[in-house]
PDB file of N, CA and C in Angstrom:
ATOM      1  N   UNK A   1    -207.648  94.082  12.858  1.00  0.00           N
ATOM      2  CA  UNK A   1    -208.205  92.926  13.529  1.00  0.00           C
ATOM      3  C   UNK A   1    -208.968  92.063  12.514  1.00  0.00           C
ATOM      4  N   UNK A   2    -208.945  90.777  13.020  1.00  0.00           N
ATOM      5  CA  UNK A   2    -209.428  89.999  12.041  1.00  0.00           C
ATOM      6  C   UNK A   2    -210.952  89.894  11.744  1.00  0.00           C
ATOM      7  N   UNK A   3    -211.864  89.888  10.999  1.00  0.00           N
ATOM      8  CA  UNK A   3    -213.166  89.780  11.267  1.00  0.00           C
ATOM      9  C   UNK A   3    -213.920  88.350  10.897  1.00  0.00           C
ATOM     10  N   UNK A   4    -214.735  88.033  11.191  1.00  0.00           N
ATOM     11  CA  UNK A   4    -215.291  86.902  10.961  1.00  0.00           C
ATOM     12  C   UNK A   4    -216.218  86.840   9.746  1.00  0.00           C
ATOM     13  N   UNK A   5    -216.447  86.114   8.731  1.00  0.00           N
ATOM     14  CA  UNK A   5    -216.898  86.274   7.563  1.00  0.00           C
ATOM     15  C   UNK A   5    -218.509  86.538   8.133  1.00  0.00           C
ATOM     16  N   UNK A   6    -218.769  86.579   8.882  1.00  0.00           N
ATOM     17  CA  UNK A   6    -220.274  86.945   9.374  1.00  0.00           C
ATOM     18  C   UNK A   6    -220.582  88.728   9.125  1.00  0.00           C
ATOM     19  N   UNK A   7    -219.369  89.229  10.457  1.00  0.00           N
ATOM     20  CA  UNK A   7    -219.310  90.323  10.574  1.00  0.00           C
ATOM     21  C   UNK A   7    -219.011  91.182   9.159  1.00  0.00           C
ATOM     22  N   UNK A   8    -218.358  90.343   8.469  1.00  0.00           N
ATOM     23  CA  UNK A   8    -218.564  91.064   6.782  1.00  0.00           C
ATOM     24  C   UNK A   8    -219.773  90.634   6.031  1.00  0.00           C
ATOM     25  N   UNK A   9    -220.394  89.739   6.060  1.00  0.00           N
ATOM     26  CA  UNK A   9    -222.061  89.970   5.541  1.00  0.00           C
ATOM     27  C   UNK A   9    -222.371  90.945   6.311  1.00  0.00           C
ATOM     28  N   UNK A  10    -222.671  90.686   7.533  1.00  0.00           N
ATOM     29  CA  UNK A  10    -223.965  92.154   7.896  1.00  0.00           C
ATOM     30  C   UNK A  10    -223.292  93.564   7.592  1.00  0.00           C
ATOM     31  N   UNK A  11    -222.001  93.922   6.793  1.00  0.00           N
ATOM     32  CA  UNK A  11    -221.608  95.199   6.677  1.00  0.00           C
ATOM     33  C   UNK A  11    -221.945  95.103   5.413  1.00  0.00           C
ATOM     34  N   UNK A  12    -221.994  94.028   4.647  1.00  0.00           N
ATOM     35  CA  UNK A  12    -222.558  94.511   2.799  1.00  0.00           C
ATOM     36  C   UNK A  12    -223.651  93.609   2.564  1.00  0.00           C
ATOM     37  N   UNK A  13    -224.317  92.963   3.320  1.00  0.00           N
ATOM     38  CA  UNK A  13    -225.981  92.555   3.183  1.00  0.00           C
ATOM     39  C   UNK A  13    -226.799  93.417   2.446  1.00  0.00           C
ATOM     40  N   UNK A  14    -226.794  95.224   3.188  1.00  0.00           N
ATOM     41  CA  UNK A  14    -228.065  95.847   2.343  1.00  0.00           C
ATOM     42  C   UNK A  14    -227.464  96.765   1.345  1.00  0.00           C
ATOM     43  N   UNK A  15    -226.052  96.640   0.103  1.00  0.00           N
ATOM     44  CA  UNK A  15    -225.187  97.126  -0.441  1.00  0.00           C
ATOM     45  C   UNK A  15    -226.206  97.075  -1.415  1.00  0.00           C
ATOM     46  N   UNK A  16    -226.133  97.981  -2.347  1.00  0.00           N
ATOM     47  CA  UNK A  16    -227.102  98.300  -3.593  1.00  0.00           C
ATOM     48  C   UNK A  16    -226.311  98.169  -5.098  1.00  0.00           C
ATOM     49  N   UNK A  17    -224.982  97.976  -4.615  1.00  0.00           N
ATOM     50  CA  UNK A  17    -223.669  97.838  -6.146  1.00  0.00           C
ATOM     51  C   UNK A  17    -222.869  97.046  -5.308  1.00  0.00           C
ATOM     52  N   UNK A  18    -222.300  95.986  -6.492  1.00  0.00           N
ATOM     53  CA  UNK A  18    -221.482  94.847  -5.826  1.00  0.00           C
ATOM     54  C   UNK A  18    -220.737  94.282  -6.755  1.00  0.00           C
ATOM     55  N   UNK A  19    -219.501  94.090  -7.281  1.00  0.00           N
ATOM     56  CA  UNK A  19    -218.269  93.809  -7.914  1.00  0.00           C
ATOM     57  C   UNK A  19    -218.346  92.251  -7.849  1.00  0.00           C
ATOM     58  N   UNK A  20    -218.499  91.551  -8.454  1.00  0.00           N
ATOM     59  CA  UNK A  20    -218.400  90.111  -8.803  1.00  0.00           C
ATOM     60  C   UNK A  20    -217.100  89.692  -9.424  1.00  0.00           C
ATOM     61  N   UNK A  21    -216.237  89.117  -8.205  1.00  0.00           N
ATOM     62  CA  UNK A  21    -214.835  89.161  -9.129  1.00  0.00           C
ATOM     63  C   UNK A  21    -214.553  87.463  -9.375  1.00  0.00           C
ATOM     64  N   UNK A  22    -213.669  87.353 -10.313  1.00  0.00           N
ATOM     65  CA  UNK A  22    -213.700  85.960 -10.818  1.00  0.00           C
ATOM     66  C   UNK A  22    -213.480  84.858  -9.773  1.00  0.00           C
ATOM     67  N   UNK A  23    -212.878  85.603  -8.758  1.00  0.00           N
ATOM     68  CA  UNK A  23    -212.923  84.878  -7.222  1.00  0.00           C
ATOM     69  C   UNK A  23    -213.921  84.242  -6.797  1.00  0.00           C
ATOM     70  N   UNK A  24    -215.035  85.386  -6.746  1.00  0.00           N
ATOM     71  CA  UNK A  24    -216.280  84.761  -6.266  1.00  0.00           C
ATOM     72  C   UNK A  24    -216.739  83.854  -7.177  1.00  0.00           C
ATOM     73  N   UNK A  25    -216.852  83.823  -8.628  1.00  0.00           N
ATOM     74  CA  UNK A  25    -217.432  82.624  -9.824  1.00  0.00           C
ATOM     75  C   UNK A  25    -216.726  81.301  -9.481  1.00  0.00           C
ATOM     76  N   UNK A  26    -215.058  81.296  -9.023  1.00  0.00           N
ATOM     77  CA  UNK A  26    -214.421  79.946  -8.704  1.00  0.00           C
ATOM     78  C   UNK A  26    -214.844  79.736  -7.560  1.00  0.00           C
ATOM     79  N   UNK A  27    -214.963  80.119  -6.549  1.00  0.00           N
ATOM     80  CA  UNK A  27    -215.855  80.009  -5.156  1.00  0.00           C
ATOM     81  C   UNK A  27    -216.963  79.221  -5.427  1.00  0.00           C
ATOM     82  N   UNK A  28    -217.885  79.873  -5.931  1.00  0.00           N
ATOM     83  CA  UNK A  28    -219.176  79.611  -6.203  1.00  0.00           C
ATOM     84  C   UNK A  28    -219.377  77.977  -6.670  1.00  0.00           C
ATOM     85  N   UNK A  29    -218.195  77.884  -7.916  1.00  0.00           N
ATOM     86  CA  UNK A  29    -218.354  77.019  -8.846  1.00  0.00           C
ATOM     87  C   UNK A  29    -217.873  75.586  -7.975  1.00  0.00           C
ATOM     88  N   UNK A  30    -217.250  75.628  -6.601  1.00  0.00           N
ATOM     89  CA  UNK A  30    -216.807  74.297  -5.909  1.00  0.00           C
ATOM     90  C   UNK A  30    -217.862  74.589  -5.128  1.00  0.00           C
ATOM     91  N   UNK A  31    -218.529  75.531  -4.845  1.00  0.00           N
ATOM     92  CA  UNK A  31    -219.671  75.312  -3.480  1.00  0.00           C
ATOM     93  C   UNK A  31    -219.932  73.821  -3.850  1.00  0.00           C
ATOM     94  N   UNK A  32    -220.005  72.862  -1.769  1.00  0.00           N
ATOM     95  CA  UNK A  32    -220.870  71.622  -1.789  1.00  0.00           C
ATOM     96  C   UNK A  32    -222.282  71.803  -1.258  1.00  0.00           C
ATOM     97  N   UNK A  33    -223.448  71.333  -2.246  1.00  0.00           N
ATOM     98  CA  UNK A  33    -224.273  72.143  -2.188  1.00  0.00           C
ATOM     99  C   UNK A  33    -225.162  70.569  -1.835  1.00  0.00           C
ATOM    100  N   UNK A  34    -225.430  71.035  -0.573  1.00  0.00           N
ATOM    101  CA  UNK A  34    -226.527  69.989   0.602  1.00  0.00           C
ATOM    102  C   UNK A  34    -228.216  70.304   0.779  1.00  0.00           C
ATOM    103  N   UNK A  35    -228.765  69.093   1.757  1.00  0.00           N
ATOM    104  CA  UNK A  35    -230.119  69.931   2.054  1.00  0.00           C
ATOM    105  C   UNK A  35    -229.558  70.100   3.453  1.00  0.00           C
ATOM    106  N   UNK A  36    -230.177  71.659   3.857  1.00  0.00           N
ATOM    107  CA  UNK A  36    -229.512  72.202   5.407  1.00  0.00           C
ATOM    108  C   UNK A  36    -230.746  72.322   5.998  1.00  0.00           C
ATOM    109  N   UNK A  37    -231.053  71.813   7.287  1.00  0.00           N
ATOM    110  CA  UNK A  37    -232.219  71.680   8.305  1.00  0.00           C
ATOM    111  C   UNK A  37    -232.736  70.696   8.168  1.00  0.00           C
ATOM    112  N   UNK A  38    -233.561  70.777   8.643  1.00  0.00           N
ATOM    113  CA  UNK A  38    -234.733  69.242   8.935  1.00  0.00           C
ATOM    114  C   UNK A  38    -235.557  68.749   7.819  1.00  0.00           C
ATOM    115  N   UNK A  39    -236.002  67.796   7.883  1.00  0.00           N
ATOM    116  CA  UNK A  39    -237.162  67.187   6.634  1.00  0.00           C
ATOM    117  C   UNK A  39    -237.972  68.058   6.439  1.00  0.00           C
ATOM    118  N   UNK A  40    -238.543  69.004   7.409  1.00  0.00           N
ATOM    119  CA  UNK A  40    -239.990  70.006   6.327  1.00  0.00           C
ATOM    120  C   UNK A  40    -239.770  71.317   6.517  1.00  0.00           C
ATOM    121  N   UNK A  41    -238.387  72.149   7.736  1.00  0.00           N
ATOM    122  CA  UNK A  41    -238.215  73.126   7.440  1.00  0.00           C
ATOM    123  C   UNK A  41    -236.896  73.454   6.627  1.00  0.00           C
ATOM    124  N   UNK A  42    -236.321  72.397   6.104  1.00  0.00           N
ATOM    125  CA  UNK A  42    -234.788  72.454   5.400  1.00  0.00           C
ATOM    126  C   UNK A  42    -235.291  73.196   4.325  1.00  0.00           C
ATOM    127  N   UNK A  43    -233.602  73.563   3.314  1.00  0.00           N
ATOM    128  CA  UNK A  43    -233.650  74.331   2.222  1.00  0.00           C
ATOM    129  C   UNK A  43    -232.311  74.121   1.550  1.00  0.00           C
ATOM    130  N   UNK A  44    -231.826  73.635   0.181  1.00  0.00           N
ATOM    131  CA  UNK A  44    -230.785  73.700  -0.218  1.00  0.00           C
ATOM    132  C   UNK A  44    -229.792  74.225   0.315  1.00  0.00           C
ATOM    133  N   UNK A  45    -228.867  74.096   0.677  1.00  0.00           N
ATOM    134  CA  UNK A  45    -227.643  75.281   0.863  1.00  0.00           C
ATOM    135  C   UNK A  45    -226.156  74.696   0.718  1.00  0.00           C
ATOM    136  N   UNK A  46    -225.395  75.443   1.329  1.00  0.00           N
ATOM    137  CA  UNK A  46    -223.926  75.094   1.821  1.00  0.00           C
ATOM    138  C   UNK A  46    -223.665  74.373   2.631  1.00  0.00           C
ATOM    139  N   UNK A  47    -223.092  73.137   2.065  1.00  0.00           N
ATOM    140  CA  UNK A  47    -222.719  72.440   3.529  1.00  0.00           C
ATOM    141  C   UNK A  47    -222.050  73.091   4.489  1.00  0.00           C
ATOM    142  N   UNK A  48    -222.190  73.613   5.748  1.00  0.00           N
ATOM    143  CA  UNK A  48    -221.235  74.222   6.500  1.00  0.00           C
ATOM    144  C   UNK A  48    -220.364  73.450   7.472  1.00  0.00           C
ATOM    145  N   UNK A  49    -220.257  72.512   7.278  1.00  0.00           N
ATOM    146  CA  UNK A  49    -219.024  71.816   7.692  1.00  0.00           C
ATOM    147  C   UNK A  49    -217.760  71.654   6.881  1.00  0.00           C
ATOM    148  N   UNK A  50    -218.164  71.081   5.556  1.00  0.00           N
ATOM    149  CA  UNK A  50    -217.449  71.145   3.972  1.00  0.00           C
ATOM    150  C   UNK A  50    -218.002  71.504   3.032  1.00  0.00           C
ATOM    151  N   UNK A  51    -218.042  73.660   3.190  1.00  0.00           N
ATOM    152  CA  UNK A  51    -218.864  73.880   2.350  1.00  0.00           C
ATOM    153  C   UNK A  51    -218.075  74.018   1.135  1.00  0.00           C
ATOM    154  N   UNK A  52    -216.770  73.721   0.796  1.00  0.00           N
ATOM    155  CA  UNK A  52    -215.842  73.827  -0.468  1.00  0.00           C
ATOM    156  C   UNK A  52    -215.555  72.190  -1.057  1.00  0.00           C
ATOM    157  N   UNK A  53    -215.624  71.149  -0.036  1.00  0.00           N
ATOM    158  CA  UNK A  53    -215.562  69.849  -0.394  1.00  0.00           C
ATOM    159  C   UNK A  53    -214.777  69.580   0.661  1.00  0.00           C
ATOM    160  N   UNK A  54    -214.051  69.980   1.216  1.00  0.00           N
ATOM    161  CA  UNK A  54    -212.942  69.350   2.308  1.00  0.00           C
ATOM    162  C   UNK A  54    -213.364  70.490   3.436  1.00  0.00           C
ATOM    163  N   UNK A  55    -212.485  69.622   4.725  1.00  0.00           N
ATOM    164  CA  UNK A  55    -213.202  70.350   5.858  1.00  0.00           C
ATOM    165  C   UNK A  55    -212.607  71.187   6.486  1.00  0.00           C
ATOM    166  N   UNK A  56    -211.360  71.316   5.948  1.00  0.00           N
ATOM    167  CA  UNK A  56    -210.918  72.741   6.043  1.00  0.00           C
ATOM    168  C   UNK A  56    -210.586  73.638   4.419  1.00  0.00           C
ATOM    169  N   UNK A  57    -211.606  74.942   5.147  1.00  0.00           N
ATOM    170  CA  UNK A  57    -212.047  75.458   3.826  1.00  0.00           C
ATOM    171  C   UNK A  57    -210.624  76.539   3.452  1.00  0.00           C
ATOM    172  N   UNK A  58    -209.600  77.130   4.528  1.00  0.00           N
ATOM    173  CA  UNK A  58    -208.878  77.599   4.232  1.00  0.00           C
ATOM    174  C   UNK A  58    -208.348  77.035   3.181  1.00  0.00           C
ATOM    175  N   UNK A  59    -207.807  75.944   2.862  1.00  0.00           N
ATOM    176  CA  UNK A  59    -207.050  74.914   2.051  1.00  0.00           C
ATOM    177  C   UNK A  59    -207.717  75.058   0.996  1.00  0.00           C
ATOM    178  N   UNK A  60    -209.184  74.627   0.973  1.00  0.00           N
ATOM    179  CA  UNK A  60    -209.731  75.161  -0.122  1.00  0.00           C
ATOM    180  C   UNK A  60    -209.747  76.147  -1.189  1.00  0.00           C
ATOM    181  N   UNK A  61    -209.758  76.967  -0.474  1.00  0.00           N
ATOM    182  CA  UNK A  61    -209.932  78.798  -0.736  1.00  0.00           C
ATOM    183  C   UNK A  61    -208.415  79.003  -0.774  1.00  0.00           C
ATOM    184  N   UNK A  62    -207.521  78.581  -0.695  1.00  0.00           N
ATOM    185  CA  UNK A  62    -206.459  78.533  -1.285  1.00  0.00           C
ATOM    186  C   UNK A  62    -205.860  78.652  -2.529  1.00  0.00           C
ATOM    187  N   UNK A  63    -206.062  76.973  -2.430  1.00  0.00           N
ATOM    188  CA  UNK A  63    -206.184  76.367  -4.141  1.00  0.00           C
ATOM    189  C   UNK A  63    -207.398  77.200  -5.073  1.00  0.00           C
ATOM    190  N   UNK A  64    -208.432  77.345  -4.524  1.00  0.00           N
ATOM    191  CA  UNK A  64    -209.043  77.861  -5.892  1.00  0.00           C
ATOM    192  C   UNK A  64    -209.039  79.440  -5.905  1.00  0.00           C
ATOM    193  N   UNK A  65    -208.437  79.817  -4.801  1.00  0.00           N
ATOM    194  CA  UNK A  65    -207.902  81.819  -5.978  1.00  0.00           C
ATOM    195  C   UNK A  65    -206.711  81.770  -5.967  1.00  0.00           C
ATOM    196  N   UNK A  66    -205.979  80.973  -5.332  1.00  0.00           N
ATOM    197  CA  UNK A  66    -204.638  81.182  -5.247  1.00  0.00           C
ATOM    198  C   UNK A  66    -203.569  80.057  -6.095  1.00  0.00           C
ATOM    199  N   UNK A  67    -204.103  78.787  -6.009  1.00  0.00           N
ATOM    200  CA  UNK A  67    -203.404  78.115  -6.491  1.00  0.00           C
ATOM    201  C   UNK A  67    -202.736  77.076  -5.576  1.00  0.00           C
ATOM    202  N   UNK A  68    -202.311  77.425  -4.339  1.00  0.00           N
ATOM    203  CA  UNK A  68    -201.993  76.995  -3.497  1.00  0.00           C
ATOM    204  C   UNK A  68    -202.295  75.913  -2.504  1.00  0.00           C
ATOM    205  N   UNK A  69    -201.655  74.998  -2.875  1.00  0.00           N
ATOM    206  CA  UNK A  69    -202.063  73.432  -1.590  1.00  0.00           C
ATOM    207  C   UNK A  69    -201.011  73.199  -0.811  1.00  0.00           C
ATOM    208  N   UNK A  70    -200.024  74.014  -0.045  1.00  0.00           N
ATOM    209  CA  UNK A  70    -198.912  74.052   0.458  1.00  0.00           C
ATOM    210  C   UNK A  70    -199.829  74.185   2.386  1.00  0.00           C
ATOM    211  N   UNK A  71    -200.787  74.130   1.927  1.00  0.00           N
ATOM    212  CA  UNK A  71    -201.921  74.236   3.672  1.00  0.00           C
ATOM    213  C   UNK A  71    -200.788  75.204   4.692  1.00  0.00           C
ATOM    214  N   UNK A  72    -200.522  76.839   4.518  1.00  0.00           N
ATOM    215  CA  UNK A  72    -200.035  77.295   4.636  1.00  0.00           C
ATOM    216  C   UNK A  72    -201.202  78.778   4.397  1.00  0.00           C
ATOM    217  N   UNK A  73    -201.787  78.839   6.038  1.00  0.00           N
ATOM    218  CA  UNK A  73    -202.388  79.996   5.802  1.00  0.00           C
ATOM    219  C   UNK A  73    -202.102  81.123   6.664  1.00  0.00           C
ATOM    220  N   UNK A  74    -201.346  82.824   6.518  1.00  0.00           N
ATOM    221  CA  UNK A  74    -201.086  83.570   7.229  1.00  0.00           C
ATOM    222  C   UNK A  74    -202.159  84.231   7.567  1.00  0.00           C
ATOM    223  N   UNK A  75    -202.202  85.548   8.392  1.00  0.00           N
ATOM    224  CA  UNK A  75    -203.629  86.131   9.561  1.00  0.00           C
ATOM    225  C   UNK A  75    -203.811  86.513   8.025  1.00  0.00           C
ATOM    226  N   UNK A  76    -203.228  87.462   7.442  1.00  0.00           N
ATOM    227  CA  UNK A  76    -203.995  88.085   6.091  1.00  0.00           C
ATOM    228  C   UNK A  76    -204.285  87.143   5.050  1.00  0.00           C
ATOM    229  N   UNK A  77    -203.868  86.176   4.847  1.00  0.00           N
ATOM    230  CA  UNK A  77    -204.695  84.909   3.976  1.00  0.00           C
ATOM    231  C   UNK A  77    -205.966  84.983   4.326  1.00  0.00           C
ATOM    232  N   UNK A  78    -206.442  84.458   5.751  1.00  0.00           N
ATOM    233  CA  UNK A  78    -207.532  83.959   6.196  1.00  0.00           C
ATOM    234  C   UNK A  78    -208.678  85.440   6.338  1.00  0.00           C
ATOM    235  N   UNK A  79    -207.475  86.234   6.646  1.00  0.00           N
ATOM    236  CA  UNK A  79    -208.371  87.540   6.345  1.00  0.00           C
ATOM    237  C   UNK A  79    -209.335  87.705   4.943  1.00  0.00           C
ATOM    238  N   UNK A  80    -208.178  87.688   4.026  1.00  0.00           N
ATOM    239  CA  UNK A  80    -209.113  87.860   2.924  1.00  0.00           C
ATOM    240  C   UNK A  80    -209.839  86.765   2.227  1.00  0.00           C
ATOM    241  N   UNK A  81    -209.261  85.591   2.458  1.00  0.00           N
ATOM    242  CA  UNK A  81    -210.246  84.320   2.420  1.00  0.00           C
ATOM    243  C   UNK A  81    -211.808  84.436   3.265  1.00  0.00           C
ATOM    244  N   UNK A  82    -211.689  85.095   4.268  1.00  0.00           N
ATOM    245  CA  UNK A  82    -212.883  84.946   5.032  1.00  0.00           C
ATOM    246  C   UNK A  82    -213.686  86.687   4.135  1.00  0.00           C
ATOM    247  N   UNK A  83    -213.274  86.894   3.910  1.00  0.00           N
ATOM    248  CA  UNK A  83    -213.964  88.450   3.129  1.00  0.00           C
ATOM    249  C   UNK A  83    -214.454  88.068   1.937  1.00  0.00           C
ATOM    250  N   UNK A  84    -213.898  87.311   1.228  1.00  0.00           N
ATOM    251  CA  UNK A  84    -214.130  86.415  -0.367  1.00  0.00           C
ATOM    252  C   UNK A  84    -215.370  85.702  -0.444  1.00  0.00           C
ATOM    253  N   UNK A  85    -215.469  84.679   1.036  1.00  0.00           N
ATOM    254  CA  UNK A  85    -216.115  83.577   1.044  1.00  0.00           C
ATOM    255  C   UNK A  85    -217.451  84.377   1.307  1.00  0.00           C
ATOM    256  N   UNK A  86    -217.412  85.711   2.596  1.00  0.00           N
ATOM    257  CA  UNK A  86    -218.650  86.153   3.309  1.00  0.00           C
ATOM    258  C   UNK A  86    -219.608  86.996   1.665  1.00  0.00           C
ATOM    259  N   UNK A  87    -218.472  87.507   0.625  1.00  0.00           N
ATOM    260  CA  UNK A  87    -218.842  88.259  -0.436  1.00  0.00           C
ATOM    261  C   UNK A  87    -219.654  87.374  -1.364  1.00  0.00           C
ATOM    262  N   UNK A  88    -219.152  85.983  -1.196  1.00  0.00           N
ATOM    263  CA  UNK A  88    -219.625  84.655  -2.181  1.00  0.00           C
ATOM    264  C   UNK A  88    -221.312  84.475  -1.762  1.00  0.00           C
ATOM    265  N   UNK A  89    -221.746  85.109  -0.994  1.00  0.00           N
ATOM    266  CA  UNK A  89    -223.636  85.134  -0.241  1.00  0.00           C
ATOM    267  C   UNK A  89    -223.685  86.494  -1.259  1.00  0.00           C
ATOM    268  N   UNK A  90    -223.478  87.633  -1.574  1.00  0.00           N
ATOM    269  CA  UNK A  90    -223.826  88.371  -1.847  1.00  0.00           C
ATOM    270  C   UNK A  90    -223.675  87.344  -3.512  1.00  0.00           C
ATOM    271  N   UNK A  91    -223.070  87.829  -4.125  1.00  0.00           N
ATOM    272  CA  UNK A  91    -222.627  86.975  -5.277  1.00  0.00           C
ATOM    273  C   UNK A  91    -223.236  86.113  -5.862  1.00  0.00           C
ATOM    274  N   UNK A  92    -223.785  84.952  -4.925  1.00  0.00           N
ATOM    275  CA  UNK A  92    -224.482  83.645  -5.279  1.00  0.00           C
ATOM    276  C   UNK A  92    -225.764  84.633  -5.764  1.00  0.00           C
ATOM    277  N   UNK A  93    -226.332  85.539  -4.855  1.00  0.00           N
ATOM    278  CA  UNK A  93    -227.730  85.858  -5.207  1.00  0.00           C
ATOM    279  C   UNK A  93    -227.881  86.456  -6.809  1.00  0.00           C
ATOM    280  N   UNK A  94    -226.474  87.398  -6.692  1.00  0.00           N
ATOM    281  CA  UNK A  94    -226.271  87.603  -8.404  1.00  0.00           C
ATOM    282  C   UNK A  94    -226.286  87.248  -9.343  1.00  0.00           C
ATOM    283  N   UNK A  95    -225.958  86.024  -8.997  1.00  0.00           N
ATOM    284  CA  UNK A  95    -226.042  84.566 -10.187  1.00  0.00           C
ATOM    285  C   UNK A  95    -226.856  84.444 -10.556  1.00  0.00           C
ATOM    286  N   UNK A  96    -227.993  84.136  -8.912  1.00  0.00           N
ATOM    287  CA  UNK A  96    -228.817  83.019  -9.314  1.00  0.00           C
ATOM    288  C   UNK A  96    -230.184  84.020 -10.063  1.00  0.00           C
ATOM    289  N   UNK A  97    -230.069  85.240  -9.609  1.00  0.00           N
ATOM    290  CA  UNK A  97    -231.133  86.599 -10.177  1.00  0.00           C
ATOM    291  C   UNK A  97    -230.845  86.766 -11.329  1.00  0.00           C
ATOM    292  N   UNK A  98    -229.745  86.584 -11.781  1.00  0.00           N
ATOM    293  CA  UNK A  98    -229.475  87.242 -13.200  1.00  0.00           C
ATOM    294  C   UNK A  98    -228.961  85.998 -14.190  1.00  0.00           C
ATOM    295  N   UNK A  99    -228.849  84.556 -13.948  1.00  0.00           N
ATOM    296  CA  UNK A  99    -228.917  83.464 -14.804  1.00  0.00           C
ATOM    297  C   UNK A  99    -227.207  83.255 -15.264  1.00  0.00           C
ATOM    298  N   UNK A 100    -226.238  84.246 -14.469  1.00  0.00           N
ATOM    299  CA  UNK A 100    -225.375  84.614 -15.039  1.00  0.00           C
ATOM    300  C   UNK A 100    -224.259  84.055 -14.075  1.00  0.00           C
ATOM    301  N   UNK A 101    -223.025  83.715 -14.773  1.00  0.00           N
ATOM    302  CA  UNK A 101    -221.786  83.762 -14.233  1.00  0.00           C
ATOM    303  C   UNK A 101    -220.676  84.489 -14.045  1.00  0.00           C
ATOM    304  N   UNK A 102    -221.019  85.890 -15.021  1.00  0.00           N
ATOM    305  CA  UNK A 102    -220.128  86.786 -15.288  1.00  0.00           C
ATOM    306  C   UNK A 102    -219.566  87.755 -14.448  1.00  0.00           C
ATOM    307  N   UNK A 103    -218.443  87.918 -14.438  1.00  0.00           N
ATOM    308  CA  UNK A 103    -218.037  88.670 -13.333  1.00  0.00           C
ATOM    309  C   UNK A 103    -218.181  90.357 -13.998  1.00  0.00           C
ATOM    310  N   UNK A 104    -217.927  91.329 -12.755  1.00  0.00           N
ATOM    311  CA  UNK A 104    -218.329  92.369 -13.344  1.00  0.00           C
ATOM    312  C   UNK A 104    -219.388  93.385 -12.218  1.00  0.00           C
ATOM    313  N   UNK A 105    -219.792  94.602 -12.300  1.00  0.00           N
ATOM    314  CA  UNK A 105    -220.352  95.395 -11.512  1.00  0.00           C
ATOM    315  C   UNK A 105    -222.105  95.181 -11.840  1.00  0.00           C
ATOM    316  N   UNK A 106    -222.856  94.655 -10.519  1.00  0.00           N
ATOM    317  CA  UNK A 106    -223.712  95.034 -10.862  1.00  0.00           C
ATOM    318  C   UNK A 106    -224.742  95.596  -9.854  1.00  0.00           C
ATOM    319  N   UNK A 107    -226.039  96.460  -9.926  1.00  0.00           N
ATOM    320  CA  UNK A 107    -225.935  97.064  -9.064  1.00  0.00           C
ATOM    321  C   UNK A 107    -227.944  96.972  -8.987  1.00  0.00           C
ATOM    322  N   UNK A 108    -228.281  97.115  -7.981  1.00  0.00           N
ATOM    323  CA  UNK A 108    -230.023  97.019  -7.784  1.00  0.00           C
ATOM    324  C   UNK A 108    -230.863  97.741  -8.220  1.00  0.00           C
ATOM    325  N   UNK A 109    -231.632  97.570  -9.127  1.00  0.00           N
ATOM    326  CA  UNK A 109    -232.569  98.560  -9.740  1.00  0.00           C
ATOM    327  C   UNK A 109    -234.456  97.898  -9.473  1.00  0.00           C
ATOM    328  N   UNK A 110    -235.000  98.796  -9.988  1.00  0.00           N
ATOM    329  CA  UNK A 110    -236.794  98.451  -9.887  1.00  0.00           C
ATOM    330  C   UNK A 110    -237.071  98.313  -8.459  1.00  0.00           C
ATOM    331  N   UNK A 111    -238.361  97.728  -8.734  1.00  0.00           N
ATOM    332  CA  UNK A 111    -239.278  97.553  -7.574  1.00  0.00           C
ATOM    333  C   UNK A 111    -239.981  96.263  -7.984  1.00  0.00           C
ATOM    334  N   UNK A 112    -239.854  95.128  -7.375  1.00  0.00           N
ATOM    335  CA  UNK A 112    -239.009  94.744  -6.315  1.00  0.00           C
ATOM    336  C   UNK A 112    -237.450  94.902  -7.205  1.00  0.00           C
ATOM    337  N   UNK A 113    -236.580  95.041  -6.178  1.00  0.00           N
ATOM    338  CA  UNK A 113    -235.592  95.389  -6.399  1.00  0.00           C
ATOM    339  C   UNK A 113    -234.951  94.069  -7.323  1.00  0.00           C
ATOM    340  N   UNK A 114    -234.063  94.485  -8.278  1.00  0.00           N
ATOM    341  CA  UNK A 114    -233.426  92.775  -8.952  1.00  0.00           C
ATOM    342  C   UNK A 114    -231.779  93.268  -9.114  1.00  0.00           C
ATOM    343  N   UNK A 115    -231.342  92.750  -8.988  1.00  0.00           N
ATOM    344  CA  UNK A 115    -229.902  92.570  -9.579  1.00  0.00           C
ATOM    345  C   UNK A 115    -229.998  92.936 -11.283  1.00  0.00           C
ATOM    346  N   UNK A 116    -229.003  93.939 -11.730  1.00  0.00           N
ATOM    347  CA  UNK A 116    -228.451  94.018 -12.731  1.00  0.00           C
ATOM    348  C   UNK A 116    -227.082  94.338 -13.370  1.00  0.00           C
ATOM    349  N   UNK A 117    -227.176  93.650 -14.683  1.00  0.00           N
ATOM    350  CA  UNK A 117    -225.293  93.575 -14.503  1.00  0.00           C
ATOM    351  C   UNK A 117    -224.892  95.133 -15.426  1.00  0.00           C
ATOM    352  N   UNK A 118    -224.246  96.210 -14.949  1.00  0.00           N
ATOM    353  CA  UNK A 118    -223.708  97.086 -15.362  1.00  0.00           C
ATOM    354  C   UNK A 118    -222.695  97.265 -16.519  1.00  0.00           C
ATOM    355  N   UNK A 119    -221.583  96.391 -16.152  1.00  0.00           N
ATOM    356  CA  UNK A 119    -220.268  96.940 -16.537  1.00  0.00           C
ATOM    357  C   UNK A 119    -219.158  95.484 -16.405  1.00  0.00           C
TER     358      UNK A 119
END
């Protein structure tokens, strides 16, 4: 069954090791990056209407792991498109903790806990 990229954050939200694959860095690297909420409780984020640049993100997420602009998406495309994109929240935080773009294993250490890159 198909899951919704939601239902795959809350299954690897409190994950302690996490695989950064070059998927997620091209992901990352088209995020359209908005202010989301109101004038004094907003906060940078994802546009979630066109959070890849166009407003359908399948198409998106296509072209940038696949290559593909043929707008031709099957249940397991969108499957793993929606698993990629929900992994791209875990990911972003990797980045933005560790200054880094590199793909690769990295996994939570100390107190407070930080991202570090392994392998």
């Amino acid at each position: 069954m198909h899951r919704s990229p939601y239902e795959t954050w809350a299954e690897i939200e409190h994950m302690d090791e996490f695989t950064v694959l070059p998927e997620h860095i091209a992901i990352l690297r088209r995020a359209h990056i908005t202010w989301v909420g109101d004038e004094w409780s907003g906060a940078p984020g994802m546009n979630h209407k066109r959070p890849l640049g166009n407003s359908d993100h399948y198409d998106d997420l296509a072209e940038i792991v696949d290559g593909r602009t043929d707008n031709q998406h099957h249940s397991s495309d969108k499957a793993r498109y929606d698993r990629l994109f929900a992994e791209c929240t875990l990911a972003l935080q990797i980045v933005l903790e560790t200054g880094s773009f590199q793909p690769g294993r990295y996994v939570l250490r100390g107190l407070p806990a930080r991202w570090h890159f392994v392998e």
